[in-house]
PDB file of N, CA and C in Angstrom:
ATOM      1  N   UNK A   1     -24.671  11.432 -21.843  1.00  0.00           N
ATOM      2  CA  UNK A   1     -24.669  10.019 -22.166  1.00  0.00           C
ATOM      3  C   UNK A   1     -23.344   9.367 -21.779  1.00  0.00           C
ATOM      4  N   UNK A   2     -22.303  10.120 -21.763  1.00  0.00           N
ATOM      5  CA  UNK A   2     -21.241   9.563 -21.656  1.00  0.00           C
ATOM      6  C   UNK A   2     -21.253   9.187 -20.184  1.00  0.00           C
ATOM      7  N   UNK A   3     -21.447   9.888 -19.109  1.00  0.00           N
ATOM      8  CA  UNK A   3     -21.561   9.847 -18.306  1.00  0.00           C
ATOM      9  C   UNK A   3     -22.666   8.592 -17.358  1.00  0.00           C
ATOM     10  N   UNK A   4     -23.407   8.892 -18.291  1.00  0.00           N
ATOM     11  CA  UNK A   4     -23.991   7.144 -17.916  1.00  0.00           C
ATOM     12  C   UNK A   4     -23.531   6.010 -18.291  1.00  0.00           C
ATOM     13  N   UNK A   5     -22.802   5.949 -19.638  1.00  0.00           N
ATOM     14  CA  UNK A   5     -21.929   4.842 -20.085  1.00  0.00           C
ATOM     15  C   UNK A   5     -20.326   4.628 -18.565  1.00  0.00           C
ATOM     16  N   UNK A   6     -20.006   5.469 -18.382  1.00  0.00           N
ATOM     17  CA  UNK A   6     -19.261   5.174 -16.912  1.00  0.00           C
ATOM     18  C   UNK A   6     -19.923   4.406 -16.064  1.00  0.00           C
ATOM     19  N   UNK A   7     -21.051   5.179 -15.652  1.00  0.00           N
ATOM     20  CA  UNK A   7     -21.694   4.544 -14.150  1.00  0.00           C
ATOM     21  C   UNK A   7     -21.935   3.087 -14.795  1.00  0.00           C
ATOM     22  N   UNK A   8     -22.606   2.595 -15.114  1.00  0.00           N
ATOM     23  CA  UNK A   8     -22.802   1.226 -15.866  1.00  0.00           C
ATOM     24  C   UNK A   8     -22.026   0.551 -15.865  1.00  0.00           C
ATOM     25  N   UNK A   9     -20.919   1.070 -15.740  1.00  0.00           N
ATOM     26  CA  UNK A   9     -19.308  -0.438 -15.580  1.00  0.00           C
ATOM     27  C   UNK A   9     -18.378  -0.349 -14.269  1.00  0.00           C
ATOM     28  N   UNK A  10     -19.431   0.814 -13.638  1.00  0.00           N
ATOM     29  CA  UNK A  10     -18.646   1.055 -12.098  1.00  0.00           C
ATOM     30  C   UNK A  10     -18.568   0.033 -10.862  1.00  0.00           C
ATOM     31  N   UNK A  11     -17.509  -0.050 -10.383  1.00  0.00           N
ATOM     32  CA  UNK A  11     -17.675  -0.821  -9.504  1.00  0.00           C
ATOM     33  C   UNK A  11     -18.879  -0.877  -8.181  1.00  0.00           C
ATOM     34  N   UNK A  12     -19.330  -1.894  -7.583  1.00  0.00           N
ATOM     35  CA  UNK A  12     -20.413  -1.879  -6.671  1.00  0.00           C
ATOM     36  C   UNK A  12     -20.384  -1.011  -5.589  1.00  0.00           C
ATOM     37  N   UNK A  13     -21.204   0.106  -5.179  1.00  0.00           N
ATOM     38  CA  UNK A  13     -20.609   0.439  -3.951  1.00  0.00           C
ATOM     39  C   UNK A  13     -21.560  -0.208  -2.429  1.00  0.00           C
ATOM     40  N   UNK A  14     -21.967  -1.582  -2.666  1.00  0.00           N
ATOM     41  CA  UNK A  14     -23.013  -2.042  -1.581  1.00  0.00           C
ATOM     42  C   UNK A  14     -22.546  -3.719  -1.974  1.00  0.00           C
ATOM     43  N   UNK A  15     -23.370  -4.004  -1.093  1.00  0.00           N
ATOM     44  CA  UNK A  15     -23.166  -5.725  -1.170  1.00  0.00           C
ATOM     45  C   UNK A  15     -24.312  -5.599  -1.790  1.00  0.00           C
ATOM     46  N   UNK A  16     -25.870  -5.554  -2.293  1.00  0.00           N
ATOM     47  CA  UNK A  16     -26.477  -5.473  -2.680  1.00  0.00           C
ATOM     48  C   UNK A  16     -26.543  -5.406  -4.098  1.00  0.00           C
ATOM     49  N   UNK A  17     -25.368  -4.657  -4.645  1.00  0.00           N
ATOM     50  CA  UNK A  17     -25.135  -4.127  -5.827  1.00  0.00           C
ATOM     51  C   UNK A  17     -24.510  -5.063  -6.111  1.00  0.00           C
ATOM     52  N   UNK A  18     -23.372  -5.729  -5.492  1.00  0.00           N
ATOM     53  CA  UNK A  18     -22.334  -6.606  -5.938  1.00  0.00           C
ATOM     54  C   UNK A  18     -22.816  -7.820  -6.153  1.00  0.00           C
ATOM     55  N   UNK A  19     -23.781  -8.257  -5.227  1.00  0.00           N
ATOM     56  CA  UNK A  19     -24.441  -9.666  -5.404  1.00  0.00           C
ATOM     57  C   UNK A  19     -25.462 -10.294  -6.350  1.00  0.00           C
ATOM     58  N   UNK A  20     -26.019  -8.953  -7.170  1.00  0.00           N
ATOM     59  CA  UNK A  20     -26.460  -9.195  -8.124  1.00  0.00           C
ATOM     60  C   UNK A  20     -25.683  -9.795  -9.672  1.00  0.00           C
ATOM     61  N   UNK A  21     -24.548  -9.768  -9.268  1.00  0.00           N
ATOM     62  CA  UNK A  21     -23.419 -10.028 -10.612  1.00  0.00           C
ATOM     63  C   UNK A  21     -22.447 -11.238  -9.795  1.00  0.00           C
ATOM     64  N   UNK A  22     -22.499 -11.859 -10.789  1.00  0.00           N
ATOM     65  CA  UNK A  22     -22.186 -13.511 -10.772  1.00  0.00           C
ATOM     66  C   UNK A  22     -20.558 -13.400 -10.633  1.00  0.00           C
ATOM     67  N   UNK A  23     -19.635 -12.747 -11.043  1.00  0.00           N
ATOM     68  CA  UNK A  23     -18.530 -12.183 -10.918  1.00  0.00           C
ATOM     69  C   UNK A  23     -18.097 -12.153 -10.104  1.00  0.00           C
ATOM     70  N   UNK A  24     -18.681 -10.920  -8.830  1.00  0.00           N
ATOM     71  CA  UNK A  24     -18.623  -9.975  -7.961  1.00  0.00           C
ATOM     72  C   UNK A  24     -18.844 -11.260  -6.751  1.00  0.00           C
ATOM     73  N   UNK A  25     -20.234 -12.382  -7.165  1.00  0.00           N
ATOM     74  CA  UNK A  25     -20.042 -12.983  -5.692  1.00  0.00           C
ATOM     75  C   UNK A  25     -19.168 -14.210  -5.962  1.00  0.00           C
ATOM     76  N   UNK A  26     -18.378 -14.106  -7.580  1.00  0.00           N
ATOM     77  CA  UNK A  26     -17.396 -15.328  -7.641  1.00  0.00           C
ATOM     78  C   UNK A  26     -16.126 -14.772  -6.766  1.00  0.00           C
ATOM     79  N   UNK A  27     -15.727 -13.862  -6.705  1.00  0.00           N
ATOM     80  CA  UNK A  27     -14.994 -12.884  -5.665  1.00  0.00           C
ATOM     81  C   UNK A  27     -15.012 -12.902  -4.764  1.00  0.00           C
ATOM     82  N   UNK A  28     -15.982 -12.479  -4.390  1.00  0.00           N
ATOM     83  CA  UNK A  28     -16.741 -12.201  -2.977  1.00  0.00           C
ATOM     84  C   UNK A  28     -16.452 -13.552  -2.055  1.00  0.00           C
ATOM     85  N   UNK A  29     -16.274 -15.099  -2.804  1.00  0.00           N
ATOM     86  CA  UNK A  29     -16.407 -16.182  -2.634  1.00  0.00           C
ATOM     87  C   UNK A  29     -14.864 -16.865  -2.065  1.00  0.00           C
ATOM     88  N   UNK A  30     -14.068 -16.191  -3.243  1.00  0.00           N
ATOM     89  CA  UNK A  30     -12.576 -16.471  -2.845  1.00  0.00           C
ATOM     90  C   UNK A  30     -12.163 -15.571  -2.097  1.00  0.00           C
ATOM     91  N   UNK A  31     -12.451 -14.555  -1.817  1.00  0.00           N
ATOM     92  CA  UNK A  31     -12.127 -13.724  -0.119  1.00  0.00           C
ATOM     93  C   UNK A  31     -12.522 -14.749   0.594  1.00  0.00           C
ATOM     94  N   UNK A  32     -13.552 -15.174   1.143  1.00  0.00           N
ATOM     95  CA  UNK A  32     -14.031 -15.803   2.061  1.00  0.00           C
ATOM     96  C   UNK A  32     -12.937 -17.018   2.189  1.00  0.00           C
ATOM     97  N   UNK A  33     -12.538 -17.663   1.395  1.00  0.00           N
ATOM     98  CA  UNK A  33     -11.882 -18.817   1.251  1.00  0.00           C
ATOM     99  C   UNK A  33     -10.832 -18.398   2.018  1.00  0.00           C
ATOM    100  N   UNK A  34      -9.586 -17.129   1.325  1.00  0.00           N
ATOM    101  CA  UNK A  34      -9.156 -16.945   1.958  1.00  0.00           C
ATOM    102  C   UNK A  34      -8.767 -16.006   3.259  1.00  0.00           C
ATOM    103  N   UNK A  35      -9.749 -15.873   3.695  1.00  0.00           N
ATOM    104  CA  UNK A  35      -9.756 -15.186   5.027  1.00  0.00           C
ATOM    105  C   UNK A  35      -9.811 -16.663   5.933  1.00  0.00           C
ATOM    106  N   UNK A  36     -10.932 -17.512   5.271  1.00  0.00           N
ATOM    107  CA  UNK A  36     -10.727 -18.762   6.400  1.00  0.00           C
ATOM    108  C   UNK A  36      -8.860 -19.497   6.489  1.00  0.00           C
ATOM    109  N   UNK A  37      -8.373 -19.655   4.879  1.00  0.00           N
ATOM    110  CA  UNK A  37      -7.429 -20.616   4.778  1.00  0.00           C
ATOM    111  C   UNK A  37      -6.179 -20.115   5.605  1.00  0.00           C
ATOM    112  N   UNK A  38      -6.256 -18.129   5.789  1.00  0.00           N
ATOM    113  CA  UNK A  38      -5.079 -17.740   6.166  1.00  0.00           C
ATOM    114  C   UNK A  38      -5.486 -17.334   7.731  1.00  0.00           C
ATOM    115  N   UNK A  39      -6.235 -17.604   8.180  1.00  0.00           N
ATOM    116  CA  UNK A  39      -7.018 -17.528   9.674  1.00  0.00           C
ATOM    117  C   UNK A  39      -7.011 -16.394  10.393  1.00  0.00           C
ATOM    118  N   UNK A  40      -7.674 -15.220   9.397  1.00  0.00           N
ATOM    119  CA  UNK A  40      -7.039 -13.920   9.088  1.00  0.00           C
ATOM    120  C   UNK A  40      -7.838 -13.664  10.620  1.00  0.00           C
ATOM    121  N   UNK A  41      -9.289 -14.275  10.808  1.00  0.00           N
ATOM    122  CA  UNK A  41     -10.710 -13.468  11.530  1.00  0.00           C
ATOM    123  C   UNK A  41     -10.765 -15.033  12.207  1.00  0.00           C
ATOM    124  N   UNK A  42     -11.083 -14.766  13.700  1.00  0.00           N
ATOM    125  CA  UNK A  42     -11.651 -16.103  14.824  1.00  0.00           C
ATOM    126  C   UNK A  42     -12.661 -15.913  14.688  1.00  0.00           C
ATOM    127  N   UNK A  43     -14.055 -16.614  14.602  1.00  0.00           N
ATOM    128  CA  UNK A  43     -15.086 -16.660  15.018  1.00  0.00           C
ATOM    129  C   UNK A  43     -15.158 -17.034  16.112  1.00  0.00           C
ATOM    130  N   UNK A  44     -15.673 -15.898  17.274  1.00  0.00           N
ATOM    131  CA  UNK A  44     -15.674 -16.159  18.928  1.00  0.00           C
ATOM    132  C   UNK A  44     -17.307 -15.990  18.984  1.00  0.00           C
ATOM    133  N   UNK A  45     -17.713 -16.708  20.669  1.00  0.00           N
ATOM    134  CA  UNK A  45     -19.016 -16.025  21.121  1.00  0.00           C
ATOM    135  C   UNK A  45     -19.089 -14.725  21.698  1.00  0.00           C
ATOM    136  N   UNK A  46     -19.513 -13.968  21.082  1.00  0.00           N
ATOM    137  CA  UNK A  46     -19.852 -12.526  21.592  1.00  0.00           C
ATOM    138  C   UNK A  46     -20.231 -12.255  23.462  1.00  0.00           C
ATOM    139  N   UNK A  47     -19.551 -11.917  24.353  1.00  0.00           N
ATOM    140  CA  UNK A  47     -19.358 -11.760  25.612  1.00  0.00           C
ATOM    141  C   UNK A  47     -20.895 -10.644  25.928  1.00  0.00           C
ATOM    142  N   UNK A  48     -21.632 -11.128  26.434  1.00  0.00           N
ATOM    143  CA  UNK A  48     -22.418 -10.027  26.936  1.00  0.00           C
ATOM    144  C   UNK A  48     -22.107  -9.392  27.353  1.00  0.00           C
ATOM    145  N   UNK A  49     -23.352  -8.285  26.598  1.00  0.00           N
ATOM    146  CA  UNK A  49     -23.170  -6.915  26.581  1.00  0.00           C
ATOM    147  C   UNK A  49     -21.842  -6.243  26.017  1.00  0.00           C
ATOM    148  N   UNK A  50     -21.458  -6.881  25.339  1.00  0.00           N
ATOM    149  CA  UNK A  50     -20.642  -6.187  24.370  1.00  0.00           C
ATOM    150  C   UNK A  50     -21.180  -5.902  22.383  1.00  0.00           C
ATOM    151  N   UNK A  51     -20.860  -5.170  22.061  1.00  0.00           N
ATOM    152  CA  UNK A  51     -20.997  -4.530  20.278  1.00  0.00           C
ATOM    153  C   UNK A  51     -19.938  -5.616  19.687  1.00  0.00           C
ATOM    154  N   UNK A  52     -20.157  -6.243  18.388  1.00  0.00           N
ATOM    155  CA  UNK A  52     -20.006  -6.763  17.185  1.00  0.00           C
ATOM    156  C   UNK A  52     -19.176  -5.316  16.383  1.00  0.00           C
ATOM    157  N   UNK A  53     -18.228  -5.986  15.999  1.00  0.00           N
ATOM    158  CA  UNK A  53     -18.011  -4.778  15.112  1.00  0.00           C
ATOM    159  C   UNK A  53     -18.533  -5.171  13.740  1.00  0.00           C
ATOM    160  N   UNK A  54     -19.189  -3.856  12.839  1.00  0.00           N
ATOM    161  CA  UNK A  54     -19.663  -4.677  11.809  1.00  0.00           C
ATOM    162  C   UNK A  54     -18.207  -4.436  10.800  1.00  0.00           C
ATOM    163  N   UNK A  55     -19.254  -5.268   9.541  1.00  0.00           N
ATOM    164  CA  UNK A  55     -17.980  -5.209   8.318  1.00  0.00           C
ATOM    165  C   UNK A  55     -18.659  -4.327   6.884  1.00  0.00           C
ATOM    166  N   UNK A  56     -17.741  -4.340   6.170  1.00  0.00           N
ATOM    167  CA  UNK A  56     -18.012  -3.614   4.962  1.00  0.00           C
ATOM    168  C   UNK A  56     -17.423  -4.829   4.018  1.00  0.00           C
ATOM    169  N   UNK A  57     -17.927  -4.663   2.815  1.00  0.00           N
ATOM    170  CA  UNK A  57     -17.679  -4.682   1.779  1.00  0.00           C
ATOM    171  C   UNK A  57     -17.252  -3.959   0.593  1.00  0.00           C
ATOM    172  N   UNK A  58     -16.110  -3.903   0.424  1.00  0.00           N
ATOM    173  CA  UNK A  58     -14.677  -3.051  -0.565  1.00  0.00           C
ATOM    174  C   UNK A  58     -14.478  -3.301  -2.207  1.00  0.00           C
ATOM    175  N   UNK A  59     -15.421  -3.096  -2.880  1.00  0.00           N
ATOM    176  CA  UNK A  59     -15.176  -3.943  -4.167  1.00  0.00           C
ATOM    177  C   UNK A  59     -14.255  -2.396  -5.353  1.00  0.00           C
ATOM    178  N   UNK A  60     -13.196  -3.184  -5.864  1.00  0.00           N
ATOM    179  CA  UNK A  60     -12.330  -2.519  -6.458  1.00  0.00           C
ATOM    180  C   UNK A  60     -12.110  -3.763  -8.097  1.00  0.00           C
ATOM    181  N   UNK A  61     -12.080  -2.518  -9.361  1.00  0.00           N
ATOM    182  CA  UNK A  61     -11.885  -3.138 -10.749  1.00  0.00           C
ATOM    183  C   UNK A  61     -10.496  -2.737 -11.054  1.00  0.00           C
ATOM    184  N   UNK A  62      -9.163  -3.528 -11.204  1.00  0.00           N
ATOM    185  CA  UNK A  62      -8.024  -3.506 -11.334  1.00  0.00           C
ATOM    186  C   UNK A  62      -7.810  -2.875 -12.714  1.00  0.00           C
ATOM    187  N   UNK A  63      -7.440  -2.049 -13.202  1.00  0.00           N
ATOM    188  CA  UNK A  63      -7.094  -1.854 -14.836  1.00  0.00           C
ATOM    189  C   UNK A  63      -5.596  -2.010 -15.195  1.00  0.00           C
ATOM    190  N   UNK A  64      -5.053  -2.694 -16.182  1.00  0.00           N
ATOM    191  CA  UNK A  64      -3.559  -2.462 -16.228  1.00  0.00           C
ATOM    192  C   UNK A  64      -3.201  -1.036 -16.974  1.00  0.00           C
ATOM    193  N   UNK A  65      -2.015  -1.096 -17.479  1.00  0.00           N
ATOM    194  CA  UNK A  65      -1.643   0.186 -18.309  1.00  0.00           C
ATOM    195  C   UNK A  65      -2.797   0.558 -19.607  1.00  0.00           C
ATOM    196  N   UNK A  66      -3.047  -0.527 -20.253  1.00  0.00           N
ATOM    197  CA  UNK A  66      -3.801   0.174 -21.352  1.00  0.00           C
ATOM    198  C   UNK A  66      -5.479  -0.019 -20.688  1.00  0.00           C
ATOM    199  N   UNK A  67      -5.730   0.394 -19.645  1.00  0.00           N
ATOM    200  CA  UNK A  67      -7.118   0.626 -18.833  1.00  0.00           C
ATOM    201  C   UNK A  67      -7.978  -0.937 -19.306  1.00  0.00           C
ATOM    202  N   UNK A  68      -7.425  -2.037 -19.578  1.00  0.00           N
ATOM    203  CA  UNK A  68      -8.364  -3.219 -19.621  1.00  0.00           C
ATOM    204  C   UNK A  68      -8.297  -3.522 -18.377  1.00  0.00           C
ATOM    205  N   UNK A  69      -9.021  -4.550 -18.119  1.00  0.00           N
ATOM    206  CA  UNK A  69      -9.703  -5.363 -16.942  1.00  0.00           C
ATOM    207  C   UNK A  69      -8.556  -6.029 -16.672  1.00  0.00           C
ATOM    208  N   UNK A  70      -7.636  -5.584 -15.413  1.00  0.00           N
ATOM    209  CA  UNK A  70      -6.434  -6.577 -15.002  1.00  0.00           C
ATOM    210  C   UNK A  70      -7.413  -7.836 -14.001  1.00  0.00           C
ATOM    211  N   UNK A  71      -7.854  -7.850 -12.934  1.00  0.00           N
ATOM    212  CA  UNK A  71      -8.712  -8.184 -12.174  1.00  0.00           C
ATOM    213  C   UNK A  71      -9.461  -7.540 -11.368  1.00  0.00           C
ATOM    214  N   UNK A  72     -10.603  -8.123 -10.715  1.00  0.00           N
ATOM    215  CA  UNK A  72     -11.757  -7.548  -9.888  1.00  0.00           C
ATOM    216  C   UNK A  72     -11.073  -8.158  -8.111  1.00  0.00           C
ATOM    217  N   UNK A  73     -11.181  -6.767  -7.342  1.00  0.00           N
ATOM    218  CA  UNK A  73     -11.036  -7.163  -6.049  1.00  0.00           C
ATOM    219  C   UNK A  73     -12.111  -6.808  -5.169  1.00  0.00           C
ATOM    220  N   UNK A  74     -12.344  -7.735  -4.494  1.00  0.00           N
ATOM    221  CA  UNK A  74     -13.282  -7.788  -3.343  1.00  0.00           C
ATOM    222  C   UNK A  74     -12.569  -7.701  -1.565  1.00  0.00           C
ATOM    223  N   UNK A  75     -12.935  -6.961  -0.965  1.00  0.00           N
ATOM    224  CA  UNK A  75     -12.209  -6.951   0.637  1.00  0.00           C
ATOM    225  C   UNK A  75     -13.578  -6.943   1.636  1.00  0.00           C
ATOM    226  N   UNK A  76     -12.882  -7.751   2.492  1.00  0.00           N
ATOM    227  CA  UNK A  76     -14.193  -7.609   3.236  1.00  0.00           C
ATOM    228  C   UNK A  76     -13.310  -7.130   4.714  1.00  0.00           C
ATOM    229  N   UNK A  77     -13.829  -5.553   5.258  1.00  0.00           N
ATOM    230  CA  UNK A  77     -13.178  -4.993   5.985  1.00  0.00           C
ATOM    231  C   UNK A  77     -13.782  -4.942   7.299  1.00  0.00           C
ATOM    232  N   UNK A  78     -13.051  -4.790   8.321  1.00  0.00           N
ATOM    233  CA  UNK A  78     -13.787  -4.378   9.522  1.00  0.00           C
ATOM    234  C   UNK A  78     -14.013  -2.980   9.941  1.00  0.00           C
ATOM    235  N   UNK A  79     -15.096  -2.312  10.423  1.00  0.00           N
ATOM    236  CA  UNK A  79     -15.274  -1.178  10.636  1.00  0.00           C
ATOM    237  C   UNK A  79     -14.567  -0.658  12.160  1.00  0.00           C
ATOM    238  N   UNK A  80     -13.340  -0.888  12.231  1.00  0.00           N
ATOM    239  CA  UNK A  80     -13.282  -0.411  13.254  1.00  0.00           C
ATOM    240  C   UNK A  80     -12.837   0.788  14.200  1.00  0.00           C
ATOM    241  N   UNK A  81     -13.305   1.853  12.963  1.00  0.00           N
ATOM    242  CA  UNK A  81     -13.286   3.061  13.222  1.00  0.00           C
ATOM    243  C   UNK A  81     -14.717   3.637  14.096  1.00  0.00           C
ATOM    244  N   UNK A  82     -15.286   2.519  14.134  1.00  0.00           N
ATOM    245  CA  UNK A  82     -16.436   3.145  15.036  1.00  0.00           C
ATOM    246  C   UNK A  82     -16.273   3.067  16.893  1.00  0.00           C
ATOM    247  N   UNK A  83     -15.245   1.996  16.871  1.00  0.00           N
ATOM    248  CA  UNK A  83     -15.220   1.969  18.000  1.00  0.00           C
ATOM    249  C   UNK A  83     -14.315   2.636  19.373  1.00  0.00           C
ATOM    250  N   UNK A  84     -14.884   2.660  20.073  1.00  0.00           N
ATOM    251  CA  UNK A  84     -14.023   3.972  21.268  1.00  0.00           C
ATOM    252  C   UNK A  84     -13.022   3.358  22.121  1.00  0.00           C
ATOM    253  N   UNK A  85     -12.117   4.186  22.534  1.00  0.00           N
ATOM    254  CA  UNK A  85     -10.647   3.827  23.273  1.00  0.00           C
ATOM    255  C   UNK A  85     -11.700   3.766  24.619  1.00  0.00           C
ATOM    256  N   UNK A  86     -11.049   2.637  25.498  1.00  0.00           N
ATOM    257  CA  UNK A  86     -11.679   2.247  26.766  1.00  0.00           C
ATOM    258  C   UNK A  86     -13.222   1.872  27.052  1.00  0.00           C
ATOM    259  N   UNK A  87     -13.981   2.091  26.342  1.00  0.00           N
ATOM    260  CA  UNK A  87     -15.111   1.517  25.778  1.00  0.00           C
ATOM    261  C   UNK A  87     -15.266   0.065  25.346  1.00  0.00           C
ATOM    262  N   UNK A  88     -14.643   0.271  23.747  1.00  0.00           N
ATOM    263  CA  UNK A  88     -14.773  -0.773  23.126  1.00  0.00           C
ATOM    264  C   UNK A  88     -13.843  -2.029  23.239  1.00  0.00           C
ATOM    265  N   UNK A  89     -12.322  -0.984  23.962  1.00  0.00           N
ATOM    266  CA  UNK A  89     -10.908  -1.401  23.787  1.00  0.00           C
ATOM    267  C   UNK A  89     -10.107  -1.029  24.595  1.00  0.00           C
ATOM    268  N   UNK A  90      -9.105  -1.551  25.044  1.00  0.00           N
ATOM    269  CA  UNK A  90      -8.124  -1.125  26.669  1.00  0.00           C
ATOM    270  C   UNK A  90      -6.564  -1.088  25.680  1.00  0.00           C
ATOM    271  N   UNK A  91      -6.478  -1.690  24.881  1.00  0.00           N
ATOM    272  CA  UNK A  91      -4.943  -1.202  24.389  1.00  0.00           C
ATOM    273  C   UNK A  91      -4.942  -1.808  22.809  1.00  0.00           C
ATOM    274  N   UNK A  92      -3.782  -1.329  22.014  1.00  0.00           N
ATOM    275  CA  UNK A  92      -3.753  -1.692  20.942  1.00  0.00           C
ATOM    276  C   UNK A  92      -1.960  -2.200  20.730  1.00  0.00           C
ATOM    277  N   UNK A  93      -1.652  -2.886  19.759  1.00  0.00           N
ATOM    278  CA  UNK A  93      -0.293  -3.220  19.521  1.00  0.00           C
ATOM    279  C   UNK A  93      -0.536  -3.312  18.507  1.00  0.00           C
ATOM    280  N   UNK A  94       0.358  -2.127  17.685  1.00  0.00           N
ATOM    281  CA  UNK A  94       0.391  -2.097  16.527  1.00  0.00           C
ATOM    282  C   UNK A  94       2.089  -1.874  16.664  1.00  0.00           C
ATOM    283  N   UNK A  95       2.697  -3.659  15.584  1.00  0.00           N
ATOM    284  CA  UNK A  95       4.266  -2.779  15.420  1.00  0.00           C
ATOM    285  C   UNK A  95       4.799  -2.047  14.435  1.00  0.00           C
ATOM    286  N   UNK A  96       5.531  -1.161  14.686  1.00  0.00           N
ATOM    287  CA  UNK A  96       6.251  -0.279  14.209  1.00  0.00           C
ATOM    288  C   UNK A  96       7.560  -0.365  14.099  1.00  0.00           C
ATOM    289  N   UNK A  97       8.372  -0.172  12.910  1.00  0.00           N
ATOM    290  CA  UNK A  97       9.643   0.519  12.407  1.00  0.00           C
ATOM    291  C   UNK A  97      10.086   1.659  12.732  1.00  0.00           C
ATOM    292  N   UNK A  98      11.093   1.964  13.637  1.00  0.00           N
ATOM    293  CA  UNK A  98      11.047   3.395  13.998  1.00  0.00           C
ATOM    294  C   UNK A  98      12.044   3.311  12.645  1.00  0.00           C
ATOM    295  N   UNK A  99      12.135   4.810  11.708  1.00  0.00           N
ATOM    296  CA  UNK A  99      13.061   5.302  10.657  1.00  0.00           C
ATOM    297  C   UNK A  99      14.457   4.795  10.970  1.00  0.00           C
ATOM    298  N   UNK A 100      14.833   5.616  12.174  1.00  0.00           N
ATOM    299  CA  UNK A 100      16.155   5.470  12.178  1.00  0.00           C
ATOM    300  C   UNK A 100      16.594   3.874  12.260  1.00  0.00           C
ATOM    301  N   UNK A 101      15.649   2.670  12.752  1.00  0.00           N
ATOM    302  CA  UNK A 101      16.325   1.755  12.763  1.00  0.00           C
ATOM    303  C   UNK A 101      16.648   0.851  11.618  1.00  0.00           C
ATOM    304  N   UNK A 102      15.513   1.309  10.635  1.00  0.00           N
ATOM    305  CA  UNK A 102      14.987   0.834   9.186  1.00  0.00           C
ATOM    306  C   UNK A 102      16.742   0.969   8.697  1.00  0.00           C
ATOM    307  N   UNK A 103      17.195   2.745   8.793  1.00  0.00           N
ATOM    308  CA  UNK A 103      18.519   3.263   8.344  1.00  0.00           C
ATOM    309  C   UNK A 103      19.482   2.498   8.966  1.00  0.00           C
ATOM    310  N   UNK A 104      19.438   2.823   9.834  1.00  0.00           N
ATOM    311  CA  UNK A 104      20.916   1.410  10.536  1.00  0.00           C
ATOM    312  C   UNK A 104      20.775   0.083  10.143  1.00  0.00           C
ATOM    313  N   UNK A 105      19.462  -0.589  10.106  1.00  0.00           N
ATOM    314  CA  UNK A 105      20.048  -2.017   9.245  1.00  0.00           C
ATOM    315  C   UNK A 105      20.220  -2.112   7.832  1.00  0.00           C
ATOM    316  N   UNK A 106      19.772  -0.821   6.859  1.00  0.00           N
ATOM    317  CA  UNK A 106      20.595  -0.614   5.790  1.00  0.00           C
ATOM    318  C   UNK A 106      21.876  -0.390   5.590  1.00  0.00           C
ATOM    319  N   UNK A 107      22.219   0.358   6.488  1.00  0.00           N
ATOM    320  CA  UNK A 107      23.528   0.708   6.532  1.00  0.00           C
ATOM    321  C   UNK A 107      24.898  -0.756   6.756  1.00  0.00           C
ATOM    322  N   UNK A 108      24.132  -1.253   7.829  1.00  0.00           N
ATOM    323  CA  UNK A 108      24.894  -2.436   8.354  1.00  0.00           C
ATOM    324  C   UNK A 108      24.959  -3.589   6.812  1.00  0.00           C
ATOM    325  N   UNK A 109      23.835  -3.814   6.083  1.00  0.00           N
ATOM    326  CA  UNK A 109      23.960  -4.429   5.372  1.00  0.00           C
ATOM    327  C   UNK A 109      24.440  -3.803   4.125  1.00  0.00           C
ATOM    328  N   UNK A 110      24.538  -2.646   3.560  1.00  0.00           N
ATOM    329  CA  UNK A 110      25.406  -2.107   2.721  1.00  0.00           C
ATOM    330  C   UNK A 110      26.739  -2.400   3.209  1.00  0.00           C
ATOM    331  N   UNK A 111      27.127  -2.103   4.163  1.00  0.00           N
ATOM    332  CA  UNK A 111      28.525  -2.721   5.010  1.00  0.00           C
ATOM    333  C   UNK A 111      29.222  -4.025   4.747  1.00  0.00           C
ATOM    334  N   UNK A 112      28.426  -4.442   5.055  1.00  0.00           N
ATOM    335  CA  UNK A 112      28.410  -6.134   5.298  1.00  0.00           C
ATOM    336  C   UNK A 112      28.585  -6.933   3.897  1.00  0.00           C
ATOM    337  N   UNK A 113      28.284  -5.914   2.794  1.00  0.00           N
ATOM    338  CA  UNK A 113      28.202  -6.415   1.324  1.00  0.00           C
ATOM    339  C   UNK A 113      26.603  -7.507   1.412  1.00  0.00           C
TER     340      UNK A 113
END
């Protein structure tokens, strides 16, 4: 029994699940807001013959220290682990911190007061 008293307050693992609770698509609602307000995603026309990447839906229940309800998070993610190098995609830029440089501008600014 206990064990069903868990599942019952678990978070959604589907959009299906989530959209049934008034909560979940009050959430679901302010993602959207801000994904538009911070112009996170372009809506383009899809280039023939090319794949859509799809998306997921991420729903997470925040607890603070004494395990109450801090807030409910909703993400709406892109799957883009499905897609293939030179296929889907010709290069990526992702930037990076190399360590050591992270250390030298600590250093400089410990210096520097």
């Amino acid at each position: 029994m206990t064990h069903l008293a868990l599942l019952s307050d678990s978070d959604p693992m589907t959009f299906k699940e989530a959209v049934k609770s008034e909560k979940w698509r009050y959430i679901m609602d302010q993602e959207m807001q801000a994904i538009e307000r911070n112009d996170t995603w372009e809506l383009t026309m899809l280039p023939l013959g090319e794949k859509t990447i799809r998306v997921k839906w991420v729903f997470k229940t925040k607890l603070n220290e004494n395990r109450e309800v801090n807030k409910y998070k909703a993400r709406l993610v892109a799957k883009g682990y499905c897609q293939q190098y030179e296929i889907d995609y010709a290069e990526v830029f992702v930037p990076v911190a190399r360590w050591d440089t992270i250390q030298i501008v600590i250093s400089l600014a410990a210096q520097k007061n």
